[in-house]
N, C-alpha and C. Protein backbone atom coordinates (compact mmCIF):
# COMPACT_ATOMS: atom_id res chain seq x y z
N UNK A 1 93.33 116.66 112.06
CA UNK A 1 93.92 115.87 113.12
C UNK A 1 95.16 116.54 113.73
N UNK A 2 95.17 117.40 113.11
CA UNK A 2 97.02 118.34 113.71
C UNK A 2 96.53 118.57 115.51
N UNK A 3 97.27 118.31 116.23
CA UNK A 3 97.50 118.45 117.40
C UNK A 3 96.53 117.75 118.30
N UNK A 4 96.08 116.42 117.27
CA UNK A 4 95.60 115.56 118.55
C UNK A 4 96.32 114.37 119.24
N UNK A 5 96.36 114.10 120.66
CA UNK A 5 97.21 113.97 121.06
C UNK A 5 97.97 112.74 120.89
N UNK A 6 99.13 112.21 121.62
CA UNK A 6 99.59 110.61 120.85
C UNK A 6 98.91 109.70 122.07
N UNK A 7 98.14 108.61 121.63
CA UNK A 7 97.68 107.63 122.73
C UNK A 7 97.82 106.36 122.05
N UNK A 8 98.49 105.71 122.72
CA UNK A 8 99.21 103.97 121.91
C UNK A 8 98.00 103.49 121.64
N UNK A 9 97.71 102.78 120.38
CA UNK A 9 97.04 102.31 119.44
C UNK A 9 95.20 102.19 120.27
N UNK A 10 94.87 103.21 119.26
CA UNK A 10 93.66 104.54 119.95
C UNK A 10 92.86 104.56 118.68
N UNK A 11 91.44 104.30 119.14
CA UNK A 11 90.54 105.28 117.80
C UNK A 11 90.64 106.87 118.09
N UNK A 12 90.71 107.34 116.60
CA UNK A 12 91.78 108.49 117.02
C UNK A 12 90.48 109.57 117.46
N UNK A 13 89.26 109.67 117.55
CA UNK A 13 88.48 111.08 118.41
C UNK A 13 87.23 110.49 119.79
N UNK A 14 87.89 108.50 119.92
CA UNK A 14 87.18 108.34 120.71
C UNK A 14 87.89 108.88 122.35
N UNK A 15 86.92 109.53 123.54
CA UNK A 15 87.49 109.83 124.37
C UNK A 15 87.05 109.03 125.62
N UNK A 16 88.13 107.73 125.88
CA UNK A 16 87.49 106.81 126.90
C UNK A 16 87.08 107.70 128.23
N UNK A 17 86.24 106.66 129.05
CA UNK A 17 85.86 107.28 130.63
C UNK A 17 86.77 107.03 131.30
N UNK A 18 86.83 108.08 132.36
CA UNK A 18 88.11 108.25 133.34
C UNK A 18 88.54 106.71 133.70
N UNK A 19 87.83 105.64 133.94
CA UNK A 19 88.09 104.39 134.43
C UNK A 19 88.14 103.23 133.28
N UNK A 20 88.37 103.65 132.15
CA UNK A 20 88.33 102.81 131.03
C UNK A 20 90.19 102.44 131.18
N UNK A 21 90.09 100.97 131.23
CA UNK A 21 91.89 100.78 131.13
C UNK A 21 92.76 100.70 130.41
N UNK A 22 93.56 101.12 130.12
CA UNK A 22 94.54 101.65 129.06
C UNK A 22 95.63 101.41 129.41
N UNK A 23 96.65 101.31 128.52
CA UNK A 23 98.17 100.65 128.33
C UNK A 23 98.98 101.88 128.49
N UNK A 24 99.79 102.17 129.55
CA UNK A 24 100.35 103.32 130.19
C UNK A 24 101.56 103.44 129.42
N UNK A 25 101.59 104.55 128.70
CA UNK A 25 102.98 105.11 127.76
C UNK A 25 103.42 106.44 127.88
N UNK A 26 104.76 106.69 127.71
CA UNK A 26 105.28 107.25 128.10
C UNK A 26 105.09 108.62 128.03
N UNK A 27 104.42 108.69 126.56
CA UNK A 27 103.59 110.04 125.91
C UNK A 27 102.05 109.82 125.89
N UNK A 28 101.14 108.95 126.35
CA UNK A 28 100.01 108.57 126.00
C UNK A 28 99.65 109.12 127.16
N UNK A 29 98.14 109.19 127.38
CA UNK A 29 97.23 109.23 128.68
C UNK A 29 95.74 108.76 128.29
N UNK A 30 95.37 108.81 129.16
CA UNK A 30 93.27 108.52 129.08
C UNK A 30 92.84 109.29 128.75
N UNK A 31 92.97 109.71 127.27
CA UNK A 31 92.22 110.66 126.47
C UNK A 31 92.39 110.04 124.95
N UNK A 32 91.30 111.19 124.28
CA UNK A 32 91.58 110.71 122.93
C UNK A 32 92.77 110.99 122.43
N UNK A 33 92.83 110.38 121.46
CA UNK A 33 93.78 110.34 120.59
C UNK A 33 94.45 109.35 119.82
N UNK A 34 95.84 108.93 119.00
CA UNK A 34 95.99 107.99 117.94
C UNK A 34 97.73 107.83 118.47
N UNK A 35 98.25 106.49 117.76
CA UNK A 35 99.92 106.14 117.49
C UNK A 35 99.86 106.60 116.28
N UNK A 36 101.35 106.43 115.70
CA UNK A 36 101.83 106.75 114.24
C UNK A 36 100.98 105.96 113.24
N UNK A 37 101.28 104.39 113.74
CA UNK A 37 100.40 103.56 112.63
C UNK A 37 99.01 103.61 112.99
N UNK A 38 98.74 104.06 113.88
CA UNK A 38 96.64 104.54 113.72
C UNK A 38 96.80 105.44 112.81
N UNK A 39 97.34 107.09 113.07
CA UNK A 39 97.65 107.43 112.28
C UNK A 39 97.63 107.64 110.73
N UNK A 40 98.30 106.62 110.35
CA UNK A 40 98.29 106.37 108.74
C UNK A 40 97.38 105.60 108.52
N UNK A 41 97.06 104.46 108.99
CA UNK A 41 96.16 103.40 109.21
C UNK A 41 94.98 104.70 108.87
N UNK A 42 94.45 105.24 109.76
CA UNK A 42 93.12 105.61 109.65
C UNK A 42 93.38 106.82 108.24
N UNK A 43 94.33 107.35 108.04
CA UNK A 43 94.75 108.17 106.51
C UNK A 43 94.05 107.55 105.54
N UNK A 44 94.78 106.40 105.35
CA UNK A 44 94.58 105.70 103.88
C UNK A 44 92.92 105.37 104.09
N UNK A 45 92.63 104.66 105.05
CA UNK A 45 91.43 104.41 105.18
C UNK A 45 90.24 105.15 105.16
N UNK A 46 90.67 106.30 105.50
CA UNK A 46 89.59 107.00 106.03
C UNK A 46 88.96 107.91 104.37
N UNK A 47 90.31 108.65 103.96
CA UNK A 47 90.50 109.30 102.94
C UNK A 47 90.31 108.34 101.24
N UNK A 48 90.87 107.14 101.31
CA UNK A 48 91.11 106.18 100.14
C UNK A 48 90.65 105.10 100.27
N UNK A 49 90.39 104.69 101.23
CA UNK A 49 89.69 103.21 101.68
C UNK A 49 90.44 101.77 101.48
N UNK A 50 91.79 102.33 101.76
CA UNK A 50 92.77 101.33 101.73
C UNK A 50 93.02 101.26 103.26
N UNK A 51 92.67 99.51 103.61
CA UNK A 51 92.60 99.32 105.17
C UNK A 51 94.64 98.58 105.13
N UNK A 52 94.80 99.67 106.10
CA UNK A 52 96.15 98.68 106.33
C UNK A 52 95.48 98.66 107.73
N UNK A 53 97.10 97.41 108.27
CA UNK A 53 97.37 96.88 109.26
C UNK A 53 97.49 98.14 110.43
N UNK A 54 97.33 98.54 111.43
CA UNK A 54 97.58 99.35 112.59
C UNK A 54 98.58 99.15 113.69
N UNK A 55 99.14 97.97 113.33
CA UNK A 55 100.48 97.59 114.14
C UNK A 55 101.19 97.80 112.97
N UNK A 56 102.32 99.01 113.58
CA UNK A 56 103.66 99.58 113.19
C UNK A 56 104.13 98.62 112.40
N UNK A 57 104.55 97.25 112.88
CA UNK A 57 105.82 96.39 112.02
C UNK A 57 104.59 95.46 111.12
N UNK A 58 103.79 95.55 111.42
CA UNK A 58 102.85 94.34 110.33
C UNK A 58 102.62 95.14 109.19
N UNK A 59 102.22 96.95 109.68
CA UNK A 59 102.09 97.66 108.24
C UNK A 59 103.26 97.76 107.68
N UNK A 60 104.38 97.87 107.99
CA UNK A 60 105.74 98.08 107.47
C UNK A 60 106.01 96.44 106.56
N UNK A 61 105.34 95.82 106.71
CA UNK A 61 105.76 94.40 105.92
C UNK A 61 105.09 94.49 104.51
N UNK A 62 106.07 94.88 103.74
CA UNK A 62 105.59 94.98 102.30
C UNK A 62 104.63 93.55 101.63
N UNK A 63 104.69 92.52 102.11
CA UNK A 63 104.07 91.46 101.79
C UNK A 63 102.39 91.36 101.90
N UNK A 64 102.28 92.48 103.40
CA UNK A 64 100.56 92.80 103.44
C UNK A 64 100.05 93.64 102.49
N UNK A 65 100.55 94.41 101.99
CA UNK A 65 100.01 95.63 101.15
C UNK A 65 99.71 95.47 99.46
N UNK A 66 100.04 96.36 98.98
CA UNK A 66 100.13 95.83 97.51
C UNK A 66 101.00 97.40 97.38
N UNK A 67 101.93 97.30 97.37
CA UNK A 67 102.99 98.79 97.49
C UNK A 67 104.15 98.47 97.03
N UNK A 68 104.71 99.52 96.15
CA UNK A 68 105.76 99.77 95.68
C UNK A 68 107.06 100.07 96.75
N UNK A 69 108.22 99.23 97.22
CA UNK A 69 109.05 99.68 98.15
C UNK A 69 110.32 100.72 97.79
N UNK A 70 110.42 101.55 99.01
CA UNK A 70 111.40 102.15 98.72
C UNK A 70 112.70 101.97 99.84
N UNK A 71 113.78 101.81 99.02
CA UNK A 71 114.66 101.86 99.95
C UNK A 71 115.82 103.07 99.61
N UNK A 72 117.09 103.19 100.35
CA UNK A 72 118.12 103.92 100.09
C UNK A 72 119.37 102.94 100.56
N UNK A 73 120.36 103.13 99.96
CA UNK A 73 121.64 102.45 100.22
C UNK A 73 122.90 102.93 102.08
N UNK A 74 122.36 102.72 103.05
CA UNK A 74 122.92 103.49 103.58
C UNK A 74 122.84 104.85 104.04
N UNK A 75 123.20 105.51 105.03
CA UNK A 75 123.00 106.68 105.51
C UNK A 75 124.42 107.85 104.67
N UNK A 76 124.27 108.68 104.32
CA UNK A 76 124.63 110.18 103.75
C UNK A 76 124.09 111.37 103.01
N UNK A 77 124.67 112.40 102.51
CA UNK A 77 124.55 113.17 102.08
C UNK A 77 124.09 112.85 101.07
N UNK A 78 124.58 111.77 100.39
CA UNK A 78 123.80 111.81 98.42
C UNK A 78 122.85 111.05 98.44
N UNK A 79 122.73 109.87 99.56
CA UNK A 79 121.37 109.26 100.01
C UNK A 79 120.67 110.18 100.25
N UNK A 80 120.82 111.06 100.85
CA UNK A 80 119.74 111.93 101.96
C UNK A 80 118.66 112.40 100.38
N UNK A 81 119.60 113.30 99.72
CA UNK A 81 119.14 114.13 98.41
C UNK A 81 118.71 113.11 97.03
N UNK A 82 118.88 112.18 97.37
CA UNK A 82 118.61 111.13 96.67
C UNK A 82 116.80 110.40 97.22
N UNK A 83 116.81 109.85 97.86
CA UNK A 83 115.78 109.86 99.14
C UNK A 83 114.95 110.75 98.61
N UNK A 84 115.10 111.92 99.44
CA UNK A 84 114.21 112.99 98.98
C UNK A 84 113.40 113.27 97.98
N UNK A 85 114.28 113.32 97.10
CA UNK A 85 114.11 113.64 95.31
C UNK A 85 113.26 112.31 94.51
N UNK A 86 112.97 111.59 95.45
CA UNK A 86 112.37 110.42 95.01
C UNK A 86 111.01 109.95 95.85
N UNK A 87 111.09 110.75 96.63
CA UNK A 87 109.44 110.80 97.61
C UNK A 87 108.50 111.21 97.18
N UNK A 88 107.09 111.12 97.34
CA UNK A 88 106.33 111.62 96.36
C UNK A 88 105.47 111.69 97.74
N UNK A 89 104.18 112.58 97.71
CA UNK A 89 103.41 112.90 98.61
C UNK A 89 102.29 111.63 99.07
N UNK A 90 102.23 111.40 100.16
CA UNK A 90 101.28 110.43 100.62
C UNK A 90 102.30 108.91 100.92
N UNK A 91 103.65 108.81 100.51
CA UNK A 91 104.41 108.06 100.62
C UNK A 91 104.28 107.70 102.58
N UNK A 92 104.71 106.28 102.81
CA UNK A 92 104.60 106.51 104.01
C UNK A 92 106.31 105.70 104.32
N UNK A 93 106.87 106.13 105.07
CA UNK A 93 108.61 106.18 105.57
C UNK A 93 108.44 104.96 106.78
N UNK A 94 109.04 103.97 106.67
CA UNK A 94 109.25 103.03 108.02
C UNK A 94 110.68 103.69 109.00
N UNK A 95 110.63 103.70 109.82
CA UNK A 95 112.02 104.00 110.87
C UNK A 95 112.25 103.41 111.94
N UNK A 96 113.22 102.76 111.57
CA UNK A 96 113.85 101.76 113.27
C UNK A 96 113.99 102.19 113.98
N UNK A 97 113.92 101.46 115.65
CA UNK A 97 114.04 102.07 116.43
C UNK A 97 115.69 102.41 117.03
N UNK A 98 115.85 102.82 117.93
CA UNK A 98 116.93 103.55 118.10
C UNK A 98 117.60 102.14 118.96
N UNK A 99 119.38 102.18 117.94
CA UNK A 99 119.68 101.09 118.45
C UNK A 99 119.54 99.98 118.04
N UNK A 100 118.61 99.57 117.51
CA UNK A 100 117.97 97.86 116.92
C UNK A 100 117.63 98.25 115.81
N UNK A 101 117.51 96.77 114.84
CA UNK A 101 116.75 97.44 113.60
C UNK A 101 115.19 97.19 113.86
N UNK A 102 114.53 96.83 114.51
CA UNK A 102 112.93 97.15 115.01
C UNK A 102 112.50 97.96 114.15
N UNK A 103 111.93 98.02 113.30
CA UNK A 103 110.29 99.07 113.31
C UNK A 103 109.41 99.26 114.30
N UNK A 104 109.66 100.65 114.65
CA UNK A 104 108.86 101.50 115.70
C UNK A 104 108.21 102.47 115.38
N UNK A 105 108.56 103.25 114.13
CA UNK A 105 107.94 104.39 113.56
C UNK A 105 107.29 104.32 112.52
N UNK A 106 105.82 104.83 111.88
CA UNK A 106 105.91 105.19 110.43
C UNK A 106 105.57 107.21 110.75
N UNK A 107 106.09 107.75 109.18
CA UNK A 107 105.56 108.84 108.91
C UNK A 107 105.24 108.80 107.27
N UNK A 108 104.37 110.12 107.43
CA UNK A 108 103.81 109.92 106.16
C UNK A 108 104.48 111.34 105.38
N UNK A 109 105.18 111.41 104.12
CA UNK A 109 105.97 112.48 103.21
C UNK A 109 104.64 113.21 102.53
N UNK A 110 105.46 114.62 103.11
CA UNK A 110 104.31 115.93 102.50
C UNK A 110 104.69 116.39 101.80
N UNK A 111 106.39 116.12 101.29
CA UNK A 111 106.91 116.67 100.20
C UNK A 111 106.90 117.77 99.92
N UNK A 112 106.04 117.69 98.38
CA UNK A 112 105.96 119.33 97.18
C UNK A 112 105.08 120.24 98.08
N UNK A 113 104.10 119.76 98.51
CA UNK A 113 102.99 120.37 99.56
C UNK A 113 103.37 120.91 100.65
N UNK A 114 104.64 120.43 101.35
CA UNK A 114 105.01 121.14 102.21
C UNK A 114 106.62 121.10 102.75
N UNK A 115 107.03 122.44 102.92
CA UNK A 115 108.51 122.64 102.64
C UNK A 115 108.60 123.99 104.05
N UNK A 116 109.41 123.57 105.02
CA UNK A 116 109.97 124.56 105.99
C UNK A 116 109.91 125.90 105.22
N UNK A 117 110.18 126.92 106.27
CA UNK A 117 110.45 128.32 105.49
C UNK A 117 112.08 128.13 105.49
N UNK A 118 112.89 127.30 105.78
CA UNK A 118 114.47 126.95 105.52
C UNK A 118 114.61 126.03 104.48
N UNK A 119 113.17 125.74 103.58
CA UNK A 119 113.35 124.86 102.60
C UNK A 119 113.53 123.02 102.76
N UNK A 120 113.01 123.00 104.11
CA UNK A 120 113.35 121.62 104.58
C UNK A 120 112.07 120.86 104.13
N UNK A 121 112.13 119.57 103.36
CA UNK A 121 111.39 119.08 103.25
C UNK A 121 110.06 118.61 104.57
N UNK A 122 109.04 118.68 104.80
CA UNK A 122 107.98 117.67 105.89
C UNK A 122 107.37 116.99 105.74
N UNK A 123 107.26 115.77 107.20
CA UNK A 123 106.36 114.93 107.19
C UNK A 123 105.70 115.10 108.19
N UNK A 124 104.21 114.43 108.45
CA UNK A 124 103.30 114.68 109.21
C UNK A 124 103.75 113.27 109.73
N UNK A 125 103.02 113.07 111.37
CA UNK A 125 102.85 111.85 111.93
C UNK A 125 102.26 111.97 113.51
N UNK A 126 102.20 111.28 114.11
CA UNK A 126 101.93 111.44 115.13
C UNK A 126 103.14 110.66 116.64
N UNK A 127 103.68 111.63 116.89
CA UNK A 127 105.07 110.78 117.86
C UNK A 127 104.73 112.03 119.28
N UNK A 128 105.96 111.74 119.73
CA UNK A 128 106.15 112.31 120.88
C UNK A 128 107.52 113.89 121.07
N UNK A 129 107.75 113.80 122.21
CA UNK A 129 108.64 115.54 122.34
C UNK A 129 110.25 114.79 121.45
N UNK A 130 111.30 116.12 121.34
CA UNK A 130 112.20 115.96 120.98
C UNK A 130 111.59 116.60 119.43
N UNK A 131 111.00 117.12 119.15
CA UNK A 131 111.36 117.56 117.44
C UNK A 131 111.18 118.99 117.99
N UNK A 132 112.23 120.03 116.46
CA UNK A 132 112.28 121.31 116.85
C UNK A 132 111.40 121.81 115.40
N UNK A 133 111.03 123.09 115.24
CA UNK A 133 110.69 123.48 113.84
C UNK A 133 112.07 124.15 113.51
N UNK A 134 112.02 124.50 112.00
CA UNK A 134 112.91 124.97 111.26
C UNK A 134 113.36 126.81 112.25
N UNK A 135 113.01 127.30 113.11
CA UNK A 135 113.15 128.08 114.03
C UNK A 135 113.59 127.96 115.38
N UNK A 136 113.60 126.23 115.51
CA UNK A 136 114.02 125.92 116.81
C UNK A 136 113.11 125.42 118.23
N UNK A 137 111.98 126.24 117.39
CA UNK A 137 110.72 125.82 118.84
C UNK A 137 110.65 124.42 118.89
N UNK A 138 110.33 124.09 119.97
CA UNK A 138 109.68 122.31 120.26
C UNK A 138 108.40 122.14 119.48
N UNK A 139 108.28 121.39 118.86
CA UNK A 139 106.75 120.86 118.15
C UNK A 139 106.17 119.92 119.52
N UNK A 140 104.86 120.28 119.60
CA UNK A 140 104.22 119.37 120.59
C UNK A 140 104.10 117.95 120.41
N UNK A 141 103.87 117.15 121.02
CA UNK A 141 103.60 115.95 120.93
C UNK A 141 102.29 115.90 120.39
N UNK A 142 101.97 114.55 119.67
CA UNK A 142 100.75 114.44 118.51
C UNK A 142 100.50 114.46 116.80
N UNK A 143 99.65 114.76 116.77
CA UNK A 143 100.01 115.02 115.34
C UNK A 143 100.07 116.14 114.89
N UNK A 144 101.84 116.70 114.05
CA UNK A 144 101.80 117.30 113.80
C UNK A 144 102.86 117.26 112.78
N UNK A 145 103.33 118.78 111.79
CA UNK A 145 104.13 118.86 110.49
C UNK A 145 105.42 118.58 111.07
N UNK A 146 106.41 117.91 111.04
CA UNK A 146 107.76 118.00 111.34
C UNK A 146 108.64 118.02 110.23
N UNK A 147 109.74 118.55 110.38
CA UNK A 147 111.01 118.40 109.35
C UNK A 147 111.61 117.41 109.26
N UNK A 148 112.06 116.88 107.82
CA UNK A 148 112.62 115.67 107.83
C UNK A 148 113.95 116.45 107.20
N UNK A 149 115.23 116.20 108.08
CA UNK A 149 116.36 116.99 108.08
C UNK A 149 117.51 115.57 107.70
N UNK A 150 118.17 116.02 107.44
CA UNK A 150 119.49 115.13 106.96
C UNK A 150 120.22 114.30 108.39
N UNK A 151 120.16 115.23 109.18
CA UNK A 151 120.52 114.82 110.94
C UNK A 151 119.73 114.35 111.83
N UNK A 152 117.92 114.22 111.41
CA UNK A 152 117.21 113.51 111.95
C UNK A 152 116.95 112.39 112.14
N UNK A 153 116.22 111.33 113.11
CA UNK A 153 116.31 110.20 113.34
C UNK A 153 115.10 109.87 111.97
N UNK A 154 114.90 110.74 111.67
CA UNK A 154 113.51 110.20 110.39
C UNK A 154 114.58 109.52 109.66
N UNK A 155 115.65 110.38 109.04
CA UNK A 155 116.89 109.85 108.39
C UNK A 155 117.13 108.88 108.48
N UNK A 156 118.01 108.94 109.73
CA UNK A 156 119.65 108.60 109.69
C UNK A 156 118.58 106.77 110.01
N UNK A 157 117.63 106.74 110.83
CA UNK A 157 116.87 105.45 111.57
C UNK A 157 115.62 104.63 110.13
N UNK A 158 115.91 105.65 108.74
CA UNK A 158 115.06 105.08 107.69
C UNK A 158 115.27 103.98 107.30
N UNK A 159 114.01 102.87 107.04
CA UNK A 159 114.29 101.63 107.22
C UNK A 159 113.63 101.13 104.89
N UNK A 160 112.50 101.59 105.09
CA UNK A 160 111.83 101.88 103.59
C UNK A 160 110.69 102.45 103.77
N UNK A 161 110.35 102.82 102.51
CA UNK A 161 109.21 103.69 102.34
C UNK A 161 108.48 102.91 101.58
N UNK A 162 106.89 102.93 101.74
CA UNK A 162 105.77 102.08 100.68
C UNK A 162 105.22 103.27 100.10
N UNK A 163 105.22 102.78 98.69
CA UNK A 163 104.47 104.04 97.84
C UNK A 163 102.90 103.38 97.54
N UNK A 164 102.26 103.40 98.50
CA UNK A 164 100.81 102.93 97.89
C UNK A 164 99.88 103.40 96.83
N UNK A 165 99.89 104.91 96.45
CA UNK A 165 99.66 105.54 95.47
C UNK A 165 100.54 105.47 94.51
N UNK A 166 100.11 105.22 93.39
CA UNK A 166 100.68 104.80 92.65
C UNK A 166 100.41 105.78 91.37
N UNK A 167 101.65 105.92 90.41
CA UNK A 167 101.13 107.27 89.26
C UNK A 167 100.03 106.73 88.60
């Protein structure tokens, strides 16, 4: 799924007809593609056969799931490394939106599996422009590996994490 494109809540390889009507977003268009919570939504499902919810804030409600929550105390440095050190792969991260406490985002932690060549921890998801790689380039919009950095909005905007896999 790496670099398919972001289209607000989308079966993620169906490709509607030019005249099929669709909900106009800011990063989306009339093509295939998936949101963050399709996204994970179709992950768990597809891969584990755990159906979550596909709306962002209904999957983020620990009460639908059967998941272990994670939270952190606040935004810093010993949170950040704290956080981290406590993620485990397949974990999926809630993040408010900018400004409000809203849930607008999920991503999903790649952890041990995957680490910048600057050693930065990543998560996969599917969002829009504004992320750089550990080199600086723009990551495209869609789904793709991003860095989860101490100064990022993955951070600083983390709301909790559900551990659905469980040891």
């Amino acid at each position: 799924m790496i670099g398919l494109p972001y289209q607000h809540h989308h079966i993620p390889d169906w490709n509607p007809p030019a005249d099929w009507p669709w909900k106009e977003v800011k990063y989306g268009c009339n093509s295939k593609g998936l949101d963050c919570s399709n996204f994970t939504g179709w992950i768990y499902n597809f891969g584990l056969g755990i159906k979550l919810n596909t709306n962002v804030e209904k999957q983020a409600d620990s009460q639908l799931i059967d998941a272990e929550v994670i939270t952190t105390n606040g935004v810093g440095k010993e949170n950040y490394e704290l956080l981290v050190k406590g993620l485990k792969t397949g974990d999926l991260l809630y993040i408010k939106k900018r400004n409000e406490d809203k849930i607008s985002h999920v991503i999903m932690w790649v952890g041990a599996y995957g680490k910048a060549p600057n050693n930065v921890p990543l998560i996969i998801d599917c969002t829009g422009e504004g992320h750089k790689d550990s080199n600086g380039n723009d990551i495209p919009i869609g789904v793709h590996l991003r860095p989860f950095t101490q100064d990022s909005w993955y951070f600083n905007r983390f709301s909790h994490a559900h551990r659905i896999i469980k040891d």
